[in-house]
C-alpha atoms as a PDB file:
ATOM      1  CA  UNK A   1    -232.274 129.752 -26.933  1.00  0.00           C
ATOM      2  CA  UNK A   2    -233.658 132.446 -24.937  1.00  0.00           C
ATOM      3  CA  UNK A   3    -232.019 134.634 -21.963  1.00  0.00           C
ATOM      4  CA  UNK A   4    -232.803 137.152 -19.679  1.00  0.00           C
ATOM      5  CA  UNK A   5    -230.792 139.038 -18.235  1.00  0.00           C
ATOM      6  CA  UNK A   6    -231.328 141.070 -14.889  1.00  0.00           C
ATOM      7  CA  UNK A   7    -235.036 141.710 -17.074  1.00  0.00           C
ATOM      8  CA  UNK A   8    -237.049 145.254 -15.545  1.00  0.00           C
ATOM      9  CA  UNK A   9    -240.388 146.153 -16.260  1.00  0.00           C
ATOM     10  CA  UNK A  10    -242.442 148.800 -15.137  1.00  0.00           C
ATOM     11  CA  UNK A  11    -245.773 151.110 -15.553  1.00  0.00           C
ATOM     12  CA  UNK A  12    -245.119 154.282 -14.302  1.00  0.00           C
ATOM     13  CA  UNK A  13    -243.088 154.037 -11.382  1.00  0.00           C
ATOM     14  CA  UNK A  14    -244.597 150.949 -10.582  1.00  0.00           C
ATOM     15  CA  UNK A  15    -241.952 148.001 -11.173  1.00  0.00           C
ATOM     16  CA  UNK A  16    -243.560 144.864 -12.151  1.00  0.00           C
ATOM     17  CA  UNK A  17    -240.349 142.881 -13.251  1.00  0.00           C
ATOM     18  CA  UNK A  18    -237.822 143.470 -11.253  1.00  0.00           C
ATOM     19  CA  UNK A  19    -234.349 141.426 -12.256  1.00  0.00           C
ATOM     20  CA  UNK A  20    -235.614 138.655 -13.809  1.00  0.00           C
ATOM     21  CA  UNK A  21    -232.989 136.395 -14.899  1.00  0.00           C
ATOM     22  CA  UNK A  22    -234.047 133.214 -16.680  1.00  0.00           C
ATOM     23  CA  UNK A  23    -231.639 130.781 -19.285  1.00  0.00           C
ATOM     24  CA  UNK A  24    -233.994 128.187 -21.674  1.00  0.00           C
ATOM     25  CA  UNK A  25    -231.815 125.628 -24.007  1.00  0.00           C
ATOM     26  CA  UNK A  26    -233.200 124.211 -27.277  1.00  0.00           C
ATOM     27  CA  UNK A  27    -235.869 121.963 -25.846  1.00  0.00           C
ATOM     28  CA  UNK A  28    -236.561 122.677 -23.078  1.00  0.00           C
ATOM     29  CA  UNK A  29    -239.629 123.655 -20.908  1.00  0.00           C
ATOM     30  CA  UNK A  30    -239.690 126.329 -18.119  1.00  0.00           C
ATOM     31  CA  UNK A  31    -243.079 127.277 -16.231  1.00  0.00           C
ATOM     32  CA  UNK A  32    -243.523 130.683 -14.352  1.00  0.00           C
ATOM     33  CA  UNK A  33    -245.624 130.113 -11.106  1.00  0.00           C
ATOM     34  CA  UNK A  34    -246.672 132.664  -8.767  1.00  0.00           C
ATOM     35  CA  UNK A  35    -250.258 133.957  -7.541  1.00  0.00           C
ATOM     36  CA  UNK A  36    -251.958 136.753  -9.819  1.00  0.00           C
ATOM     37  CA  UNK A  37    -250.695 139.864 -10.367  1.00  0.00           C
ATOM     38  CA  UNK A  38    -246.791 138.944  -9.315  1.00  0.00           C
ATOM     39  CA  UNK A  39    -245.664 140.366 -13.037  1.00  0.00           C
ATOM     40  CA  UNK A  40    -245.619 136.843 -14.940  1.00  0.00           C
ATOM     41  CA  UNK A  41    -247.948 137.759 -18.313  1.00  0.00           C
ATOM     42  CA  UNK A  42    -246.194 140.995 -17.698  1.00  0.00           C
ATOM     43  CA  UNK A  43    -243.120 138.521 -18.359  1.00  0.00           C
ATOM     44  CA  UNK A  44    -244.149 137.140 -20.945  1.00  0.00           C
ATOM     45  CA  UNK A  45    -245.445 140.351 -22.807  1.00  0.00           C
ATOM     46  CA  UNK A  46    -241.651 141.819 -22.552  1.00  0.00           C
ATOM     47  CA  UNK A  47    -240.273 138.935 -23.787  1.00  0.00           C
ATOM     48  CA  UNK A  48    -242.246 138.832 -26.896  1.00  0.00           C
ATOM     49  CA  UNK A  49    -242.663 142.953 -27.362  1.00  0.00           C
ATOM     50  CA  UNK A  50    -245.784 144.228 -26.149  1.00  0.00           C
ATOM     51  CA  UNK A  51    -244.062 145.533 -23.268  1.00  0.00           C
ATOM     52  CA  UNK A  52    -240.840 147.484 -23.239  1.00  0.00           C
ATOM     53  CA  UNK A  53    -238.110 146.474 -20.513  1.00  0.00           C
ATOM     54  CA  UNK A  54    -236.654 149.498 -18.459  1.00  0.00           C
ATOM     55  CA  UNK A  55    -233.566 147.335 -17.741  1.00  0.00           C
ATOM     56  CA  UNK A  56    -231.661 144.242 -18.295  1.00  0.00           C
ATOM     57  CA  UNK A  57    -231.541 142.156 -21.494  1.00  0.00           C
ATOM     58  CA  UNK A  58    -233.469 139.738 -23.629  1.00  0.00           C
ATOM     59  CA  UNK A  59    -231.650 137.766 -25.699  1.00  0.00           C
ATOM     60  CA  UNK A  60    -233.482 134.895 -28.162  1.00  0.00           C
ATOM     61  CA  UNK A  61    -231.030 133.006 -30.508  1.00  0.00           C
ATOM     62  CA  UNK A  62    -227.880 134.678 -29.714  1.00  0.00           C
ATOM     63  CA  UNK A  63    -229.668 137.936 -30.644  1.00  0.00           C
ATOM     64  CA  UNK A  64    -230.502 141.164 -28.400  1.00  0.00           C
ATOM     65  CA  UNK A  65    -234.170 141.280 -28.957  1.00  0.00           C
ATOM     66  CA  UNK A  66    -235.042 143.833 -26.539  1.00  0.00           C
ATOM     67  CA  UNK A  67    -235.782 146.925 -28.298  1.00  0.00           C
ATOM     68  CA  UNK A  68    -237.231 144.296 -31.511  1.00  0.00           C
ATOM     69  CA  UNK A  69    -241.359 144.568 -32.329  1.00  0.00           C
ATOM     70  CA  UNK A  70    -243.136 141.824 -31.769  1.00  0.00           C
ATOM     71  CA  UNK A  71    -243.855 140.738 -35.595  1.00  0.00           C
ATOM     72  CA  UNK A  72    -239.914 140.849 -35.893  1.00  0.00           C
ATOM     73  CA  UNK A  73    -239.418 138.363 -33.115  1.00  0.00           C
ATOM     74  CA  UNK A  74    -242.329 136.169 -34.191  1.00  0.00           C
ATOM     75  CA  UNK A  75    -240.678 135.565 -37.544  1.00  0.00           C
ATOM     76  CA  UNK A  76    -237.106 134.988 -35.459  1.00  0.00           C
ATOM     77  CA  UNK A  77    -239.268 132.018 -34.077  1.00  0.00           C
ATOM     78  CA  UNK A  78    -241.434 132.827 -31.552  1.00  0.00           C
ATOM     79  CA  UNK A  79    -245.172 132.339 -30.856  1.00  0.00           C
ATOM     80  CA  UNK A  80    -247.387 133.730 -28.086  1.00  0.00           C
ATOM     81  CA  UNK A  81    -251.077 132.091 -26.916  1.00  0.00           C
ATOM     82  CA  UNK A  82    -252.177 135.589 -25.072  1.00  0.00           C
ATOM     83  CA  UNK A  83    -254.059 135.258 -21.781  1.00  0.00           C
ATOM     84  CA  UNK A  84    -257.765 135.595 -22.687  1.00  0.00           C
ATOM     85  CA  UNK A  85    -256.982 133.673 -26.530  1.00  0.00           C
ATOM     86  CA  UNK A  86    -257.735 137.139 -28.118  1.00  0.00           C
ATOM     87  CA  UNK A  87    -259.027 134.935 -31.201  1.00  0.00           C
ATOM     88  CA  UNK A  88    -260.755 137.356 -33.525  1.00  0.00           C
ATOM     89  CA  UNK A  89    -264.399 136.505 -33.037  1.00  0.00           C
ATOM     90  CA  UNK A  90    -266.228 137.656 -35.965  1.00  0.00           C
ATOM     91  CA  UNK A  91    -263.064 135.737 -38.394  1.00  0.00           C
ATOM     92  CA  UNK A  92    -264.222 131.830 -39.047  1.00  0.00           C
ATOM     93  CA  UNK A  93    -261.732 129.245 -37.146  1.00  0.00           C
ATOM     94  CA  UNK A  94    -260.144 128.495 -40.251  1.00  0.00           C
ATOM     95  CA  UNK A  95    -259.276 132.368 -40.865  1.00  0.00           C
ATOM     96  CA  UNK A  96    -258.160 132.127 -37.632  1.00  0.00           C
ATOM     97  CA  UNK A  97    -255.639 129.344 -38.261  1.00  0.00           C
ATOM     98  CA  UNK A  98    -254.704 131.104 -41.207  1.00  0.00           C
ATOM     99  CA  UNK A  99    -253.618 134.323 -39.180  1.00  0.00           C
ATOM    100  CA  UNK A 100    -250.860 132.657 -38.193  1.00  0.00           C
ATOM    101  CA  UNK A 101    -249.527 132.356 -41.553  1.00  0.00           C
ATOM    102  CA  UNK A 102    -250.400 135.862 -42.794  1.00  0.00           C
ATOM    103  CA  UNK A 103    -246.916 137.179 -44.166  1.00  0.00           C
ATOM    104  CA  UNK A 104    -246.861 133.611 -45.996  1.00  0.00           C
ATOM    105  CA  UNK A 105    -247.453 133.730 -49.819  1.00  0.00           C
ATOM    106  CA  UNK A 106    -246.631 129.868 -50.135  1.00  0.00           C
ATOM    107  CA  UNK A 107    -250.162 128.818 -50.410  1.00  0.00           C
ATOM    108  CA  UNK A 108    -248.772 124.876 -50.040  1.00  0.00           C
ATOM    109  CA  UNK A 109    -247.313 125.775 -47.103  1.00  0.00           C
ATOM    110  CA  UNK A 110    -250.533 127.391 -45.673  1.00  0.00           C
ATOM    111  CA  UNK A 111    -252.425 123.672 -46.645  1.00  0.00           C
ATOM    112  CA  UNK A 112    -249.987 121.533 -44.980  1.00  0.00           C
ATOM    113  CA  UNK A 113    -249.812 123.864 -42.138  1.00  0.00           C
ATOM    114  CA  UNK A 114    -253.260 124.006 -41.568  1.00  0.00           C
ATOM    115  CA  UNK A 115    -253.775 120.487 -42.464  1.00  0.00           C
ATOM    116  CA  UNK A 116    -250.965 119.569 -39.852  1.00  0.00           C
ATOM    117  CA  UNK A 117    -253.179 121.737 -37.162  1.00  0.00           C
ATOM    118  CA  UNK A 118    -256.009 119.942 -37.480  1.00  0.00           C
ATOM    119  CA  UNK A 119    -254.179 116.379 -37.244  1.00  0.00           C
ATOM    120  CA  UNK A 120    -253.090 117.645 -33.448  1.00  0.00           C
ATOM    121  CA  UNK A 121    -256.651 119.439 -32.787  1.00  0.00           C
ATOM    122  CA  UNK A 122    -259.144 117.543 -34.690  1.00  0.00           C
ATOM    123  CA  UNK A 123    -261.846 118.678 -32.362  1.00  0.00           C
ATOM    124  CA  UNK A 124    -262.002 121.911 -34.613  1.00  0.00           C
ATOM    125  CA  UNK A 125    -262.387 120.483 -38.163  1.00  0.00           C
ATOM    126  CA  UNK A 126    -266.219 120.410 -37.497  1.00  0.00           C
ATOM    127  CA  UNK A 127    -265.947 124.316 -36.698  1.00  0.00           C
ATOM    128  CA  UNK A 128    -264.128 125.804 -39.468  1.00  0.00           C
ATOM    129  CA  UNK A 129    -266.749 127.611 -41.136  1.00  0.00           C
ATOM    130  CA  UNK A 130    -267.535 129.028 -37.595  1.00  0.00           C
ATOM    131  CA  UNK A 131    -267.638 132.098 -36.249  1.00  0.00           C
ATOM    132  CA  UNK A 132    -264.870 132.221 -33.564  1.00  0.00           C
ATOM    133  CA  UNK A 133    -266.697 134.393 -31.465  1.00  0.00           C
ATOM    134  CA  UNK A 134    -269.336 131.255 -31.055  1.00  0.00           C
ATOM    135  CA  UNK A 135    -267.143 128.407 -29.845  1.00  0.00           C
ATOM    136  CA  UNK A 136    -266.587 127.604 -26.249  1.00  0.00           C
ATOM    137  CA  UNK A 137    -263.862 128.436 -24.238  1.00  0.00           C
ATOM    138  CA  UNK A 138    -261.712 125.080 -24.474  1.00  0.00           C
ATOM    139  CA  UNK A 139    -262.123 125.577 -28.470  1.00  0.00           C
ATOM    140  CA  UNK A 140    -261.281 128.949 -28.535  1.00  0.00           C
ATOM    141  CA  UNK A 141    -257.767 127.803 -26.084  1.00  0.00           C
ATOM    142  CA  UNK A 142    -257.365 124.893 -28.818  1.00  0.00           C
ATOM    143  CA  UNK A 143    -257.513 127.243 -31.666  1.00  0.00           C
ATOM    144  CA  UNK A 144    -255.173 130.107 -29.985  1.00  0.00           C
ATOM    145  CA  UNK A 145    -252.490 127.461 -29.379  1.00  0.00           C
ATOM    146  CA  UNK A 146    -253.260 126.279 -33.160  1.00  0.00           C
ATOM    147  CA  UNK A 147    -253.003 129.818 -34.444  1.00  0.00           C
ATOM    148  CA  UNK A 148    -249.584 130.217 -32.376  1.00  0.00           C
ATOM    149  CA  UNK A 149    -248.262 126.927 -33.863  1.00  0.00           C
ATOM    150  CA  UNK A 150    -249.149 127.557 -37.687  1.00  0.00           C
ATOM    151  CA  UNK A 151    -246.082 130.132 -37.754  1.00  0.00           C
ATOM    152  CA  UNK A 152    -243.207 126.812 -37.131  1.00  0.00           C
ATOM    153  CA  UNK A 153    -241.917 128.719 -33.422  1.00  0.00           C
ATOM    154  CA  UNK A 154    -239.036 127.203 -32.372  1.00  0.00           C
ATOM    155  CA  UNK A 155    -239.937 129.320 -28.978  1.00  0.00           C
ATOM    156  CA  UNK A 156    -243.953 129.015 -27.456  1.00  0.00           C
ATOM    157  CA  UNK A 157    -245.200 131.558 -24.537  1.00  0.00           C
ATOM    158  CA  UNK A 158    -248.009 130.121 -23.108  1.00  0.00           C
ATOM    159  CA  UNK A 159    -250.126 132.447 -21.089  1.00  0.00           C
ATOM    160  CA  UNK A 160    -252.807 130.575 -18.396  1.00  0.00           C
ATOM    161  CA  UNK A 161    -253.163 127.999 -21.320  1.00  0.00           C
ATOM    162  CA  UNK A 162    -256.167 126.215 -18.703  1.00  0.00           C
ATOM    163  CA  UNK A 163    -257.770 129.143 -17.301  1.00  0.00           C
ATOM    164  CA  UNK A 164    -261.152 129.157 -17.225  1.00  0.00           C
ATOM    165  CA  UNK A 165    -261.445 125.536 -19.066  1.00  0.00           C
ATOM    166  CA  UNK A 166    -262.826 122.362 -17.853  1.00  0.00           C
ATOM    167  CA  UNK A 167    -261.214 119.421 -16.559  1.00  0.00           C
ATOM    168  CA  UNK A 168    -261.265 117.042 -19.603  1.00  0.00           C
ATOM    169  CA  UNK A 169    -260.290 120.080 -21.762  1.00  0.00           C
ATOM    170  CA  UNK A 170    -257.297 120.943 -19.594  1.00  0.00           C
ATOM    171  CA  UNK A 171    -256.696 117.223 -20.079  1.00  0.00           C
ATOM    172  CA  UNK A 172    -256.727 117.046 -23.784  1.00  0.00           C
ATOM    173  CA  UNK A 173    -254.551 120.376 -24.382  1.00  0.00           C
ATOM    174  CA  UNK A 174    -252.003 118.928 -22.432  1.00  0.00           C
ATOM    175  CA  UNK A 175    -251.998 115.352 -24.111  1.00  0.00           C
ATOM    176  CA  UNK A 176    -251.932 117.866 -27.367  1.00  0.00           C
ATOM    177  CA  UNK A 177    -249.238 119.947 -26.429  1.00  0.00           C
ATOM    178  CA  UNK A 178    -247.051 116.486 -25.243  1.00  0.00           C
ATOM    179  CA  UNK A 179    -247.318 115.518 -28.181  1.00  0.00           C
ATOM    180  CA  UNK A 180    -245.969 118.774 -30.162  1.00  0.00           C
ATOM    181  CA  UNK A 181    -243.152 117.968 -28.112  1.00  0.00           C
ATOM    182  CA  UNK A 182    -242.450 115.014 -28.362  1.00  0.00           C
ATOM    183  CA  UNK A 183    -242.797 115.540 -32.289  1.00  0.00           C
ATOM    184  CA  UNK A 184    -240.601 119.132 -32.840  1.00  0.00           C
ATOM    185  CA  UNK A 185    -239.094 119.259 -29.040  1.00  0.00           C
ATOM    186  CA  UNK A 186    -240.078 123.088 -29.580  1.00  0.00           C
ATOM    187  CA  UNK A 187    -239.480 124.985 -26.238  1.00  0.00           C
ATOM    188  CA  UNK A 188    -242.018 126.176 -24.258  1.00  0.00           C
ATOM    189  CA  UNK A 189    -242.175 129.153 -21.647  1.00  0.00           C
ATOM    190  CA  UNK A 190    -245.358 128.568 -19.400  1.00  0.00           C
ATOM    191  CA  UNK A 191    -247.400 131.263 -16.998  1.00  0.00           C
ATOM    192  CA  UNK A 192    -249.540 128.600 -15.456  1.00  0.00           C
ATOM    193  CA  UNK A 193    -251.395 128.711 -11.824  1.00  0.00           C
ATOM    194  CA  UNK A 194    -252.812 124.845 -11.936  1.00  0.00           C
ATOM    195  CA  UNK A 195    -249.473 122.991 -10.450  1.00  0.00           C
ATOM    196  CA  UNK A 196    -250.941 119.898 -12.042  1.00  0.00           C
ATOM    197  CA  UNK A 197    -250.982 121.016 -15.698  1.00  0.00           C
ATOM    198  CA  UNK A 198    -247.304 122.791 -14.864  1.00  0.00           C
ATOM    199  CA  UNK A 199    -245.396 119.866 -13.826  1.00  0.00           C
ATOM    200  CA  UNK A 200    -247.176 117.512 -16.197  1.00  0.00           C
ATOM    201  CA  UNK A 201    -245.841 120.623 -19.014  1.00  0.00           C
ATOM    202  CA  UNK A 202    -242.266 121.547 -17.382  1.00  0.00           C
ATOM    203  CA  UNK A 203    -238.973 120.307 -17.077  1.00  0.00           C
ATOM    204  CA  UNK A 204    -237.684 123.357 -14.921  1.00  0.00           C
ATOM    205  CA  UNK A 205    -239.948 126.240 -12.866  1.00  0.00           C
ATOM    206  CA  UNK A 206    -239.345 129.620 -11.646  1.00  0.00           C
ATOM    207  CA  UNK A 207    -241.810 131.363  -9.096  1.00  0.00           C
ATOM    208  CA  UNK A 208    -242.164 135.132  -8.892  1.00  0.00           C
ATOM    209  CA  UNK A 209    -243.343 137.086  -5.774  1.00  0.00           C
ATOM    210  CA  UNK A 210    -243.301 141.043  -5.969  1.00  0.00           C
ATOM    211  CA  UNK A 211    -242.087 140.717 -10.002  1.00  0.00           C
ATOM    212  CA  UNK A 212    -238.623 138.572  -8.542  1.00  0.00           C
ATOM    213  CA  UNK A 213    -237.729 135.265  -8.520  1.00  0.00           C
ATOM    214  CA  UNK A 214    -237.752 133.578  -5.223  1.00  0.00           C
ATOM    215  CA  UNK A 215    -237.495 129.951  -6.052  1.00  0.00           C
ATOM    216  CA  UNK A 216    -235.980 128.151  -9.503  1.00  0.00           C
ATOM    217  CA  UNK A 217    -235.078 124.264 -10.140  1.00  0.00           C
ATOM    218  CA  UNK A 218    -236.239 121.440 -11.644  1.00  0.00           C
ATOM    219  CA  UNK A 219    -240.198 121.284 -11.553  1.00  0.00           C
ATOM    220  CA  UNK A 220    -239.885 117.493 -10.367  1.00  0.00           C
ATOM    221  CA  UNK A 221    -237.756 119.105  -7.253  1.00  0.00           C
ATOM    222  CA  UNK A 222    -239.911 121.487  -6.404  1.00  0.00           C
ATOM    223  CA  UNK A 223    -240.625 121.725  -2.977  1.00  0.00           C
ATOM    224  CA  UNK A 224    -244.266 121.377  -1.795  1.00  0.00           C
ATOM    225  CA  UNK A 225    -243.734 124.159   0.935  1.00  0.00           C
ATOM    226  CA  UNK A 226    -242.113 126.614  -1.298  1.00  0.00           C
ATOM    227  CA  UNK A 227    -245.770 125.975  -3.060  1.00  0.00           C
ATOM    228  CA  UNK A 228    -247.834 126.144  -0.192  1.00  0.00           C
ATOM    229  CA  UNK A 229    -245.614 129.635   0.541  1.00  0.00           C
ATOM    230  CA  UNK A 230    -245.904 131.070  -2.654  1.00  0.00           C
ATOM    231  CA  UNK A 231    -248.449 129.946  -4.756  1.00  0.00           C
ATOM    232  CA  UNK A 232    -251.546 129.288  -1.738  1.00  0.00           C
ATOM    233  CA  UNK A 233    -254.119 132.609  -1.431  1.00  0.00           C
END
């Protein structure tokens, strides 16, 4: 489903990526570990066109994507949950959902979309006339991964999905997001620090020091010193 290929990203003539090479099938879920500011949302902003590559290939579908804006490869199939939500505050949560199906002039769709939303996040049904701006942080996460999955994605970048969120909130995104799984086995591509949440999320993990990859497998292999090496402060 998606490839990259020997990926490089810089700013300026500093190089954040630096030959990234990553395969995910149909299915499947990959997380990204590393400690901050090792060029993983700088992954995932490449990979989804905020961020143009200086090298290597991304390929989604059988498709070069690289040089592709990001509304082009959202309607190819994939979604993004930014770091930070980015939820528009001053929209309501239901004109939030509803972003996510803005190019859509099915309005049946939109309902059974939306309604479909709510069914996996019912904790926002009591919010919709809300002010985004006004919920809490493990509402606004709920709705940004709700926005993401109005659009159908086949492909999801997650960005810190449980930063900043407490415990039983972490909890319930992840029994949420099992579920969506389970139910559409839609892939996922995770930038996550809490190892917890990762391997409860993940079927395989890379980690990234200095924008490469030093370790890859599956996440129920990983090794607890390649961890403690790379991931510890």
């Amino acid at each position: 489903m998606l490839e990259l290929d020997q990926l490089q990203v810089s700013y300026g003539k500093s190089r954040a990526v630096n030959g990234v090479t990553l395969s995910l099938g149909e299915g499947e879920r990959t997380a990204i570990l590393g400690r901050n500011g090792v060029g993983k949302t700088t992954l995932l902003k490449c990979v989804i066109g905020l961020l143009p590559p200086c090298g290597g290939k991304i390929r989604f579908l059988g498709k070069d994507v690289s040089r592709l804006r990001p509304h082009e490869r959202c309607r190819m199939g994939m979604a993004y949950v930014p770091q930070g939500r980015e939820i528009l505050p001053g929209f309501t949560v239901l004109e939030n959902l509803q972003l996510g199906c803005l190019d859509v002039k099915d309005k049946e769709y939109v309902r059974e979309q939306t309604e479909q939303m709510l069914e996996y996040f019912p904790v926002l049904k009591d919010h919709l006339g809300r002010p985004g701006g006004l919920l809490s942080g493990g509402l606004q996460q709920q709705l940004a991964v709700a926005r993401a999955l109005m659009t159908k994605p086949r492909l999801l970048l997650l960005d810190e999905p449980t930063e900043g969120i407490q415990p039983n909130i972490v909890e319930e995104l992840g029994r949420i997001l099992n579920r969506v799984y389970e139910e559409t086995r839609l892939s996922f591509l995770l930038v996550e620090q809490n190892l917890d949440f990762a391997c409860a999320m993940a079927d395989h993990y890379l980690i990234l020091q200095k924008g490469a990859v030093v370790s890859s497998g599956k996440i129920a292999e990983l090794e607890r010193s390649d961890v403690k090496k790379y991931l510890s402060v």
